[in-house]
Each structure stands twice: as C-alpha cells, then as structure tokens.
N, C-alpha and C. Protein backbone atom coordinates (compact mmCIF):
# COMPACT_ATOMS: atom_id res chain seq x y z
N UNK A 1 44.23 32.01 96.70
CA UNK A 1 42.82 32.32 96.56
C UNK A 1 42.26 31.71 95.28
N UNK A 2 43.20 31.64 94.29
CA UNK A 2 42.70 31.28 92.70
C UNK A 2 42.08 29.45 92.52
N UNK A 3 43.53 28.84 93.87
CA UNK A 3 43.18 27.77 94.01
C UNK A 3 41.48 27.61 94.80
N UNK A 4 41.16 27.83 95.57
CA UNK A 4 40.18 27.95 96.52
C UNK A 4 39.34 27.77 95.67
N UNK A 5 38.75 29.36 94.63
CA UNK A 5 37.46 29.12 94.04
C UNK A 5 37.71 28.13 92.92
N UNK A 6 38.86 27.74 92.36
CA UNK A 6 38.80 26.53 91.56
C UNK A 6 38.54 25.74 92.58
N UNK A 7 38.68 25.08 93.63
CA UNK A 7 38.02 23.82 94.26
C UNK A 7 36.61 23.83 94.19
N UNK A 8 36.24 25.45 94.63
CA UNK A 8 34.42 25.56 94.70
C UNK A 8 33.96 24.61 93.22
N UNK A 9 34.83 26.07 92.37
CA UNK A 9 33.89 25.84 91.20
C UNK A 9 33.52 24.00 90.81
N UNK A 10 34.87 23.42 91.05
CA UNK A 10 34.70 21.85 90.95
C UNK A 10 33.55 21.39 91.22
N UNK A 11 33.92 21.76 92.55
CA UNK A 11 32.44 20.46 93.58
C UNK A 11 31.49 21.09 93.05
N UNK A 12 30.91 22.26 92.90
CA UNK A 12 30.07 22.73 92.26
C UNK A 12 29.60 22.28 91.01
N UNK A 13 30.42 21.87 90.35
CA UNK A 13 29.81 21.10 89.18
C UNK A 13 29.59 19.39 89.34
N UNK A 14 29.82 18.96 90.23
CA UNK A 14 29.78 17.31 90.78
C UNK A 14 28.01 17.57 90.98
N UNK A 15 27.72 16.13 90.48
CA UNK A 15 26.05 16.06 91.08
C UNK A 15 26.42 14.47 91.19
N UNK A 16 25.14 14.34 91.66
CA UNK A 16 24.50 12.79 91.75
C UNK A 16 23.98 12.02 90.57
N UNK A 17 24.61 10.80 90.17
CA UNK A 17 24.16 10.12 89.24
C UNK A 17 23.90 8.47 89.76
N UNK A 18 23.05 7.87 89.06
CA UNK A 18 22.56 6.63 88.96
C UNK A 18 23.34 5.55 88.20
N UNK A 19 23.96 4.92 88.46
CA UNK A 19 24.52 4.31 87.47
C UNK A 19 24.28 2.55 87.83
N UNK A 20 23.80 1.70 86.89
CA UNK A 20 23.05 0.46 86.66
C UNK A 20 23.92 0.04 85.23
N UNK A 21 24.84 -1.17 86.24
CA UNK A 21 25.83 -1.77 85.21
C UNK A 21 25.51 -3.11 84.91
N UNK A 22 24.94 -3.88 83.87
CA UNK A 22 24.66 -5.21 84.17
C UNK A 22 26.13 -5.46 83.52
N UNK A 23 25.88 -7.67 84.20
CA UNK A 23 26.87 -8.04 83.96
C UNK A 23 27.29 -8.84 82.84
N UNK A 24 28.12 -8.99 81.85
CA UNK A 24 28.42 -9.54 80.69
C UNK A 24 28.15 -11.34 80.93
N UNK A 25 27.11 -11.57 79.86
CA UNK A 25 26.74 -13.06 80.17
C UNK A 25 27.56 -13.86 80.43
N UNK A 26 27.10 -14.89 81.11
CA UNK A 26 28.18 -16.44 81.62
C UNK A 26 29.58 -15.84 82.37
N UNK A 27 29.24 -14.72 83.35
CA UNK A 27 30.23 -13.99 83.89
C UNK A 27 30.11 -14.82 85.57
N UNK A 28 29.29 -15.21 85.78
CA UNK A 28 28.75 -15.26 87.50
C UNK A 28 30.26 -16.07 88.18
N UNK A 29 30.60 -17.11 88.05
CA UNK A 29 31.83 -18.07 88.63
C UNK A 29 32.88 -16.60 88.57
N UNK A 30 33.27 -16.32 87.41
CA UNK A 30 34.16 -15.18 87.58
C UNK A 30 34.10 -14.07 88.36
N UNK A 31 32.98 -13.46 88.05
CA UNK A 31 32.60 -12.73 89.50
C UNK A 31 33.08 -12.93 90.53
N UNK A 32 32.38 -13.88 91.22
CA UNK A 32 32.83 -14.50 92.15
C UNK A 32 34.16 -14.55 92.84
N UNK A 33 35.11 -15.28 92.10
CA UNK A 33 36.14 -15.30 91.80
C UNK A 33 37.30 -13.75 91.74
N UNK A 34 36.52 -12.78 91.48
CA UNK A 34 37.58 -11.38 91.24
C UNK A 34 36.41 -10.17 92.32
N UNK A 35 35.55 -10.67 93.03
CA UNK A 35 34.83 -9.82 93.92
C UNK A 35 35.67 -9.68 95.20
N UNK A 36 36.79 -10.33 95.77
CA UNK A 36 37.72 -10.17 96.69
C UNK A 36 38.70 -8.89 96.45
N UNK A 37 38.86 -8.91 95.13
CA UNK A 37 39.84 -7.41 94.65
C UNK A 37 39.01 -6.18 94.01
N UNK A 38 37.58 -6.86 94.03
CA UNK A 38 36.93 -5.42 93.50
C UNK A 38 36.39 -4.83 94.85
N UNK A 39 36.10 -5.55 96.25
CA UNK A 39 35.41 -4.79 96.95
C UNK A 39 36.39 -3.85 97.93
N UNK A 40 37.38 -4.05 97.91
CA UNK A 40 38.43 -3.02 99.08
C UNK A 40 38.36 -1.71 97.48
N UNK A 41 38.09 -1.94 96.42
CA UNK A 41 38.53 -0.57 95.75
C UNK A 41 37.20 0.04 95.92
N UNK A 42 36.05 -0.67 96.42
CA UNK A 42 35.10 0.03 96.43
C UNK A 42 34.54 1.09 97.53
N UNK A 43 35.03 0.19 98.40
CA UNK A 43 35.26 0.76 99.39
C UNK A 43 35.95 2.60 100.03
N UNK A 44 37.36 2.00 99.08
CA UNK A 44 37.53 3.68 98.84
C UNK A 44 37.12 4.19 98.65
N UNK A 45 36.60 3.93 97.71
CA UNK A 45 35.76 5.03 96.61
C UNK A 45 34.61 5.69 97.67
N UNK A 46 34.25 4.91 98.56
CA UNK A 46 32.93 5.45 99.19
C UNK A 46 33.18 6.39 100.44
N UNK A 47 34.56 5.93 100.83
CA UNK A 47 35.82 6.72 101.86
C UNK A 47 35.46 8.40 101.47
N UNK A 48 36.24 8.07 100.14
CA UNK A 48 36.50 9.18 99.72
C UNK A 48 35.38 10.07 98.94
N UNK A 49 34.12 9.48 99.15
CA UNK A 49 33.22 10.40 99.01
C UNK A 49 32.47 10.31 97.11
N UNK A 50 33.45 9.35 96.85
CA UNK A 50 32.74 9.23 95.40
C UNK A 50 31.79 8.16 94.81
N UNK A 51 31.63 7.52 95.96
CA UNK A 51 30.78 6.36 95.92
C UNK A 51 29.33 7.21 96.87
N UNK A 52 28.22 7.10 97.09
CA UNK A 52 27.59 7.14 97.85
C UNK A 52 26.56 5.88 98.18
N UNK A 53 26.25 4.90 97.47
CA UNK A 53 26.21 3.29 98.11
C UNK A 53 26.37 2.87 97.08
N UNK A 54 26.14 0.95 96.98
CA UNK A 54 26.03 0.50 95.91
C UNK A 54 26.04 -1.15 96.04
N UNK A 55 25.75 -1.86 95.56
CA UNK A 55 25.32 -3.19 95.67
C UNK A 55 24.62 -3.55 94.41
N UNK A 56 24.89 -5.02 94.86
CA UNK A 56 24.50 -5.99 93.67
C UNK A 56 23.10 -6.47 92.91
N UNK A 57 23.25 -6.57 91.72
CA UNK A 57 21.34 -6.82 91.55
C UNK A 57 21.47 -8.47 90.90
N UNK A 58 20.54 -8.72 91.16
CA UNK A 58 19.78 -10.20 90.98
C UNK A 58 18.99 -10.74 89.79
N UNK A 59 18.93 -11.80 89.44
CA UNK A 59 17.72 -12.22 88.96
C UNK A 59 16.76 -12.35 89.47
N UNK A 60 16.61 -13.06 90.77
CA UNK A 60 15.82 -12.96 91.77
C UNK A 60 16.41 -12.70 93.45
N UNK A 61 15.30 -12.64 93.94
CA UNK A 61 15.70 -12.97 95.37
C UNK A 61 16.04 -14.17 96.24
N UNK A 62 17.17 -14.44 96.75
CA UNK A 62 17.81 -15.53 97.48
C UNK A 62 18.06 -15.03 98.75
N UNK A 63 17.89 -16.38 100.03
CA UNK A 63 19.12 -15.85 100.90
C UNK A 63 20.34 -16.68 100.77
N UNK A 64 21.06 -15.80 100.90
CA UNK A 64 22.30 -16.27 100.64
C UNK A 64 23.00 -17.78 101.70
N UNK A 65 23.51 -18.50 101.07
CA UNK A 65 24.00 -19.88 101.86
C UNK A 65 25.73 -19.94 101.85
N UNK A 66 26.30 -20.50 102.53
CA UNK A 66 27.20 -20.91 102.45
C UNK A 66 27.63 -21.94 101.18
N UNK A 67 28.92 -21.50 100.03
CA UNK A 67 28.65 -22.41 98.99
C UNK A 67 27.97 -22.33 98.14
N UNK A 68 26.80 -21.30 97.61
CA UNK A 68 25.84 -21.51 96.83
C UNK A 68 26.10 -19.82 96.05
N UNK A 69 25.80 -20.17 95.10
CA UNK A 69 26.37 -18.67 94.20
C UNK A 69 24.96 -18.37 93.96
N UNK A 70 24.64 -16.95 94.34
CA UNK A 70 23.71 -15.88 94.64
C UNK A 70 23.51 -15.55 92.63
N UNK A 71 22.56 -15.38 92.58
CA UNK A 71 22.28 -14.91 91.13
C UNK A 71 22.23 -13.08 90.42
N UNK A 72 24.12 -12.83 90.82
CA UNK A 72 24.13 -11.74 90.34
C UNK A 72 23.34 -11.57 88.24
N UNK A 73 23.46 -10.46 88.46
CA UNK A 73 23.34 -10.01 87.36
C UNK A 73 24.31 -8.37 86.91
N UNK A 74 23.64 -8.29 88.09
CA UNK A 74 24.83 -6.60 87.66
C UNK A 74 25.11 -5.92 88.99
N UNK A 75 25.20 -5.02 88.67
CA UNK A 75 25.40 -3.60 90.09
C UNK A 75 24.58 -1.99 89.63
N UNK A 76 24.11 -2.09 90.71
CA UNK A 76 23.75 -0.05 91.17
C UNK A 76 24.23 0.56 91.79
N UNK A 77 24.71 1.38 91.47
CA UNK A 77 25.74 2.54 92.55
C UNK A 77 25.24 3.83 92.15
N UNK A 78 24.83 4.09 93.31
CA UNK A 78 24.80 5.90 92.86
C UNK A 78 26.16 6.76 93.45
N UNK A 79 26.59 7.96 92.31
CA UNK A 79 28.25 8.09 92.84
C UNK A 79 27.78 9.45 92.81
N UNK A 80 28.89 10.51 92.61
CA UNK A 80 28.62 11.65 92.20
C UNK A 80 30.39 12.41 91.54
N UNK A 81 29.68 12.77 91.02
CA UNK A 81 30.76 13.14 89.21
C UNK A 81 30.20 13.95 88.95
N UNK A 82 31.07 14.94 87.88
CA UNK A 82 30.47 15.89 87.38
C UNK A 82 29.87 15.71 85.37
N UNK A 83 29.95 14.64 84.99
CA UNK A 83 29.08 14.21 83.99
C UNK A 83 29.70 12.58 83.81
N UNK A 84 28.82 12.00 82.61
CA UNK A 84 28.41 10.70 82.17
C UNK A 84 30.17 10.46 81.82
N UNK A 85 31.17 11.52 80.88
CA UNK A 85 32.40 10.90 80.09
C UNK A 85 33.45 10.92 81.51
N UNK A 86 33.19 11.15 82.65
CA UNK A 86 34.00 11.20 83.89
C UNK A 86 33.76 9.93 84.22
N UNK A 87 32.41 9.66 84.71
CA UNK A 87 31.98 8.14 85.22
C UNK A 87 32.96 7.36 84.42
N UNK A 88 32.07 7.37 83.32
CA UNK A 88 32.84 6.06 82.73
C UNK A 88 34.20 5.85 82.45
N UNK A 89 34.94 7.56 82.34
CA UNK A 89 36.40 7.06 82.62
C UNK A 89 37.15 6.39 83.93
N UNK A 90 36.05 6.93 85.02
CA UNK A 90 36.41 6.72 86.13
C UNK A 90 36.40 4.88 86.61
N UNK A 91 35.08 4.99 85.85
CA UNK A 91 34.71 2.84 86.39
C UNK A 91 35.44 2.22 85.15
N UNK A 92 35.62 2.76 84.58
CA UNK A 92 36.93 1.50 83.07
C UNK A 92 37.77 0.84 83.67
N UNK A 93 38.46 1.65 84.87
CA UNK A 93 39.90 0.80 85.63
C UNK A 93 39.42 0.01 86.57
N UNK A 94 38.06 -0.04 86.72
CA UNK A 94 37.86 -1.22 88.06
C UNK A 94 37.85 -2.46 87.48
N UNK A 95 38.77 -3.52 88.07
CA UNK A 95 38.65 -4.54 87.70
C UNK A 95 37.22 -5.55 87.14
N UNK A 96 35.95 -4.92 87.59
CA UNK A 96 35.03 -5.88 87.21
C UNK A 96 34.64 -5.12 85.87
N UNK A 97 35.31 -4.45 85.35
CA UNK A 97 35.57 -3.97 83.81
C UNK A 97 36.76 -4.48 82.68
N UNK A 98 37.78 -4.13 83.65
CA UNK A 98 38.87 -4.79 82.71
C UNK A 98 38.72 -6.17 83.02
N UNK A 99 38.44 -7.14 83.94
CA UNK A 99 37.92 -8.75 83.45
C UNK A 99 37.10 -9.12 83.06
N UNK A 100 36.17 -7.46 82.25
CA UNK A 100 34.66 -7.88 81.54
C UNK A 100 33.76 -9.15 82.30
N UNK A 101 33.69 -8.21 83.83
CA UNK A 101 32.26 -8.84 84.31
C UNK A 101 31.31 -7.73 84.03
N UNK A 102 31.67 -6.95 84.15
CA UNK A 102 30.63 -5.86 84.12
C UNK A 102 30.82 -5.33 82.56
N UNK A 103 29.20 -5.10 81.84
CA UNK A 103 29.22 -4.28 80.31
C UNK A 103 28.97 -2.80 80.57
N UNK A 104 30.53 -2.64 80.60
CA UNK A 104 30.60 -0.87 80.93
C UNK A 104 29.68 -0.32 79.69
N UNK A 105 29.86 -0.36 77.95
CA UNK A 105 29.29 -0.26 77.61
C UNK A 105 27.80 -0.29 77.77
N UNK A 106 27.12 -0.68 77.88
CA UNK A 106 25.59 -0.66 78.37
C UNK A 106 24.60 -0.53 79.35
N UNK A 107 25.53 0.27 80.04
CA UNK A 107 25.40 0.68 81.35
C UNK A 107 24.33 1.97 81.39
N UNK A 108 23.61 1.90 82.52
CA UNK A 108 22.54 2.89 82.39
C UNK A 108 23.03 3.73 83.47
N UNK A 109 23.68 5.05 82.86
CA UNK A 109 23.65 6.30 83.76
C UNK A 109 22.92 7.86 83.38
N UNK A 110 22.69 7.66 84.65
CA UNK A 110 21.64 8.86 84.55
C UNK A 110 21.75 9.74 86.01
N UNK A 111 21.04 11.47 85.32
CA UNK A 111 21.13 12.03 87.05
C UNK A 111 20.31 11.59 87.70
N UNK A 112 20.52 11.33 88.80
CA UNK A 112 19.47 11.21 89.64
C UNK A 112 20.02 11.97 91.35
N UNK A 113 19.03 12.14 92.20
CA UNK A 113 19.32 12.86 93.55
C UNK A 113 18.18 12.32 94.50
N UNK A 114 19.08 11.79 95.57
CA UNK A 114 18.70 11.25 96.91
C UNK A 114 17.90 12.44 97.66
N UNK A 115 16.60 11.87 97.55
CA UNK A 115 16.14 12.88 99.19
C UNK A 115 15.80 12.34 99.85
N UNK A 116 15.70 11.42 100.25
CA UNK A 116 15.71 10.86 101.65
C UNK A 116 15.87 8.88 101.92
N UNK A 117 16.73 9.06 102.67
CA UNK A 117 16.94 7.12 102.65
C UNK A 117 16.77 6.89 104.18
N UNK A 118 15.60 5.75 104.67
CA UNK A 118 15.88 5.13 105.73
C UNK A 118 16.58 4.08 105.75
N UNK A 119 16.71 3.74 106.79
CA UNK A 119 17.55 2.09 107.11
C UNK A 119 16.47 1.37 106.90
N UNK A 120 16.89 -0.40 105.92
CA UNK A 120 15.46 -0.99 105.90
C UNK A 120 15.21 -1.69 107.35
C-alpha cells in the first residue's frame, strides 16, 4: 500500500513543461550526422510517456529536398517532469548534448499546459 501512494504522490507532482533548446553555433552538418542515434531515443521517451511531442525549429521555412540540409536551429519539446533540475538531468545524456549540438545550458524551460491540439 506504502508503495501505491508513493507512485500517486510521484505522478502527482509531474506537470507539463516547455522546453526550447537552441543549437550550439556551426553545429548543423553534425546534427545531421548524429540525428540517426538521437531519434530512436526520442522516440522512447514519447513511448514511455515522457515526451509529449517535439520537433525541430528553423531559421526559416523550407520544404525539405532530397540532399539539401534544412536550416535547423534548435528543438521544442514539451515533456512532463516534475521540475526544471529533473529535465535537465534528464536531457544531459541525450546525445545531441553530449556532442554539443544542442546548448543545454541556455535552454528555455518553462511550465507550460496543453489544452487543446488539432491536427494541422
């Protein structure tokens, strides 16, 4: 039983956060390059309920071509954690951190909560 309301109390403290990671300059080729081993971990993550979406941001808008490198800049993911020193322990081990594409440091997280998303 002791276990039980410790699970409540957990999820109970998990909310929704915003998190907006840009990417460490003259990173884009590398990106590229290490986005084959970052997206199956992301994936989990969304499996398992700790991701709730997330995708890439731009300089501008492109459509994408065969061959032609898209003008990342960073990523938005909204996850849900129970504060800011969890996140960031949590995204340190993803590779587009430890190959410093992404400036975990300067990363903008904040709460935020979904009420309502259509399909575009």
């Amino acid at each position: 039983m002791a276990t039980l309301q410790a699970s409540k109390s957990v999820a109970a403290n998990v909310r929704e956060w915003l998190v907006v990671i840009p990417d460490h300059a003259n990173v884009l080729a590398r990106r590229i390059a290490v986005r084959p081993r970052h997206s199956p971990h992301f994936v989990e993550l969304h499996k398992e309920g700790y991701v709730s979406w997330a995708g890439p941001l731009f300089t501008k808008h492109v459509e994408p071509r065969p061959g032609q490198m898209r003008p990342f800049k960073g990523s938005a993911i909204v996850l849900n954690d129970r504060d800011r020193e969890s996140i960031v322990n949590r995204l340190s081990g993803d590779i587009y951190v430890t190959e410093r594409i992404w400036d975990l440091d300067s990363a903008l997280i904040v709460p935020f909560r979904t009420l309502r998303r259509r399909a575009l």
